[in-house]
Protein backbone atom coordinates (compact mmCIF):
# COMPACT_ATOMS: atom_id res chain seq x y z
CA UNK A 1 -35.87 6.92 -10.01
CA UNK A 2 -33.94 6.18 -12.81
CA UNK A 3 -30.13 5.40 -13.06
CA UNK A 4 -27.14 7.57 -14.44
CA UNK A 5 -27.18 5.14 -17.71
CA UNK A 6 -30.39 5.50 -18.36
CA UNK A 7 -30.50 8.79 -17.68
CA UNK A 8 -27.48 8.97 -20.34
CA UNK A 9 -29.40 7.28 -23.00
CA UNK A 10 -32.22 9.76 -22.83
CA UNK A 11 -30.00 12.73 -23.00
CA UNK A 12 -28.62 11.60 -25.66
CA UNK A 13 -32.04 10.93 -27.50
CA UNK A 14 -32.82 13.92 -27.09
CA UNK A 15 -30.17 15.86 -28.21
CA UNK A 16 -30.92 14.45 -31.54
CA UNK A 17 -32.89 15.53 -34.38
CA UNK A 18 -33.24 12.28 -35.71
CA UNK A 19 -33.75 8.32 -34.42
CA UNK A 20 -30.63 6.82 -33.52
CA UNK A 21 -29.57 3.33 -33.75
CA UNK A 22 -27.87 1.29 -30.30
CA UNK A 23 -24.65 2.00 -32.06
CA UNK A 24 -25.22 5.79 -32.98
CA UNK A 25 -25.74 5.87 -29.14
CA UNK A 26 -22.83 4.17 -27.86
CA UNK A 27 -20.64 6.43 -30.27
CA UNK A 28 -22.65 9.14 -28.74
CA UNK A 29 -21.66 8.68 -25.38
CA UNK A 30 -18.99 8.22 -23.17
CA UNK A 31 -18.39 5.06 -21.52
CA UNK A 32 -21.12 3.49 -23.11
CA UNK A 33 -21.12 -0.21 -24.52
CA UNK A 34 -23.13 -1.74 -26.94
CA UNK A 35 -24.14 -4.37 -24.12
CA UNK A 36 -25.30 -1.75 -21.48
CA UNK A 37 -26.62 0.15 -24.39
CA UNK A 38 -28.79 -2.49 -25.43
CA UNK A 39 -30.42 -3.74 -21.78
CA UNK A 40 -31.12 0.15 -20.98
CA UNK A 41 -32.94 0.46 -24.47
CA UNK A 42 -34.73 -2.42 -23.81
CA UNK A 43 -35.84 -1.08 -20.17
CA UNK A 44 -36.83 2.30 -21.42
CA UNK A 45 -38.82 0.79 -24.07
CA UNK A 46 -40.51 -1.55 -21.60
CA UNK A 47 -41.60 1.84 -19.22
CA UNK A 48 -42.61 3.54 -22.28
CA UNK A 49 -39.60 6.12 -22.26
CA UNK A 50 -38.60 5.46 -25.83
CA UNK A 51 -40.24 3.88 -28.89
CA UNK A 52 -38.89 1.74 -32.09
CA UNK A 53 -39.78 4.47 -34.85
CA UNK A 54 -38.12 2.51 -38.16
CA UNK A 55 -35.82 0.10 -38.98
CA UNK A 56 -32.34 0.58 -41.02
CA UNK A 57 -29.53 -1.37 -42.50
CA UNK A 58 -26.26 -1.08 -40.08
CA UNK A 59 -23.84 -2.57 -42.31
CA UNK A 60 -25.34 -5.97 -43.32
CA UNK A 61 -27.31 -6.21 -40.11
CA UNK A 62 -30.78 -4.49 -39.74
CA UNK A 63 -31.25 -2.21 -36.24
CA UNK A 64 -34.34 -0.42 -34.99
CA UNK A 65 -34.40 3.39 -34.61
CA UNK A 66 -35.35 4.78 -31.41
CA UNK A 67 -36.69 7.68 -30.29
CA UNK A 68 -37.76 9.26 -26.82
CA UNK A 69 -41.74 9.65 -26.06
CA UNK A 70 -43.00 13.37 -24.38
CA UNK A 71 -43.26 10.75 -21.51
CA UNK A 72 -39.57 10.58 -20.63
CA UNK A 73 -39.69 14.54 -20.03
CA UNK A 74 -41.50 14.12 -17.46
CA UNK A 75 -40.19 11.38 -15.88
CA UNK A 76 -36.60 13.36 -16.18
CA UNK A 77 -38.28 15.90 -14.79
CA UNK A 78 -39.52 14.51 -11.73
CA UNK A 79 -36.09 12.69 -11.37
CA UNK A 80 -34.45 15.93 -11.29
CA UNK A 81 -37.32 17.04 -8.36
CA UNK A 82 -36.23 14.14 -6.70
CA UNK A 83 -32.93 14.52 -6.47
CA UNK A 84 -33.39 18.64 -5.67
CA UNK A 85 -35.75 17.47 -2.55
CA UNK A 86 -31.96 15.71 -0.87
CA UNK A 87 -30.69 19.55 -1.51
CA UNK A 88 -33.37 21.70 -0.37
CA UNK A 89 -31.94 22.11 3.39
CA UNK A 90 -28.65 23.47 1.27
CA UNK A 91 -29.69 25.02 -1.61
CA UNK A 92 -33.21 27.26 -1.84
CA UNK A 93 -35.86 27.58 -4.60
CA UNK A 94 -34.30 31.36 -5.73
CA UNK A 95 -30.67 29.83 -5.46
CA UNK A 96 -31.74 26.83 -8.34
CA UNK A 97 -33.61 29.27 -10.62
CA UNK A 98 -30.66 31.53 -10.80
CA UNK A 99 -28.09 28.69 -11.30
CA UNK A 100 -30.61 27.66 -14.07
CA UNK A 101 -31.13 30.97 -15.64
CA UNK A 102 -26.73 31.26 -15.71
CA UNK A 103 -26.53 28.20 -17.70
CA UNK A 104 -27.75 30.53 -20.72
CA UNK A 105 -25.91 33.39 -22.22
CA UNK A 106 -28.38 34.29 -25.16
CA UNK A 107 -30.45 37.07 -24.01
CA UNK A 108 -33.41 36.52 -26.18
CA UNK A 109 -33.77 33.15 -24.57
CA UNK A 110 -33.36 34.51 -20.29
CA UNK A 111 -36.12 37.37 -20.97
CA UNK A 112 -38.19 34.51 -22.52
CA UNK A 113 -36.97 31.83 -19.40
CA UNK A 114 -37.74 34.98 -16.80
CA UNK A 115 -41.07 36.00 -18.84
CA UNK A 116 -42.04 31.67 -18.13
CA UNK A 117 -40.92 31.86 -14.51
CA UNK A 118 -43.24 35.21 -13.71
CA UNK A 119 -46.23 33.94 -15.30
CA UNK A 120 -45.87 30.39 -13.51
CA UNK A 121 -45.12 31.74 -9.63
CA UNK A 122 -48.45 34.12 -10.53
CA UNK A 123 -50.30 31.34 -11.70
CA UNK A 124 -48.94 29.41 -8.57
CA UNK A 125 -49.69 32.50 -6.34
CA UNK A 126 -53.02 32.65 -7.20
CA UNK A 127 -53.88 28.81 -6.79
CA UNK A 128 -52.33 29.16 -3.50
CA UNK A 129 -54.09 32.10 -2.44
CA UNK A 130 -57.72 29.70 -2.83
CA UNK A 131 -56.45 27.12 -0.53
């Protein structure tokens, strides 16, 4: 399971279109220094979660790019299973997806969320159905 920091870093990789530098990060977020910055990079770079894609000038100083891999979505999402499965006595399946679906308000983008959902639970119906 991965902490809130590095969970932090991620997001913030991902919300951008481009590499970021350490610093670009720590400006990025809140509560973020350049030291916890730095070991968290290093850790998610270790495990794969982000790579060094170029290196730039900062000033007079030269600092790697990073970027985050297709293998950090999954591992954010099974963290966010995870952390569902302590819920699950509290909150059901139908209550999440509806919870999810409100965090949108373009409706272009729910039909194409509740189009996503249907096929899955059939294609999850029907694998069930041959056990």
């Amino acid at each position: 399971m991965m902490n809130p920091r590095e969970l932090d870093v991620l997001n913030i990789l991902w919300k951008s279109e481009e590499p970021m530098m350490a610093t670009d990060i720590v400006n990025a977020g809140e509560g973020l220094t350049q030291s916890t910055v730095t070991a968290v990079l290093r850790k998610l770079l270790h495990a794969k979660l982000v790579e060094v894609v170029g290196v730039t000038h900062s000033g007079k100083v030269l600092s790697r790019t990073y970027r985050p891999t297709e293998a950090s979505r999954e591992v954010i999402l099974q963290n966010f299973a995870d952390n569902y499965c302590c819920f699950r006595d509290i909150i059901s399946k139908s209550s999440l997806f509806a919870a999810l679906l409100k965090t949108n308000s373009d409706p272009k983008e729910i039909a194409q969320d509740i189009s996503e959902l249907k096929s899955m639970l059939k294609e999850y119906e029907q694998a069930n159905k041959k056990k």
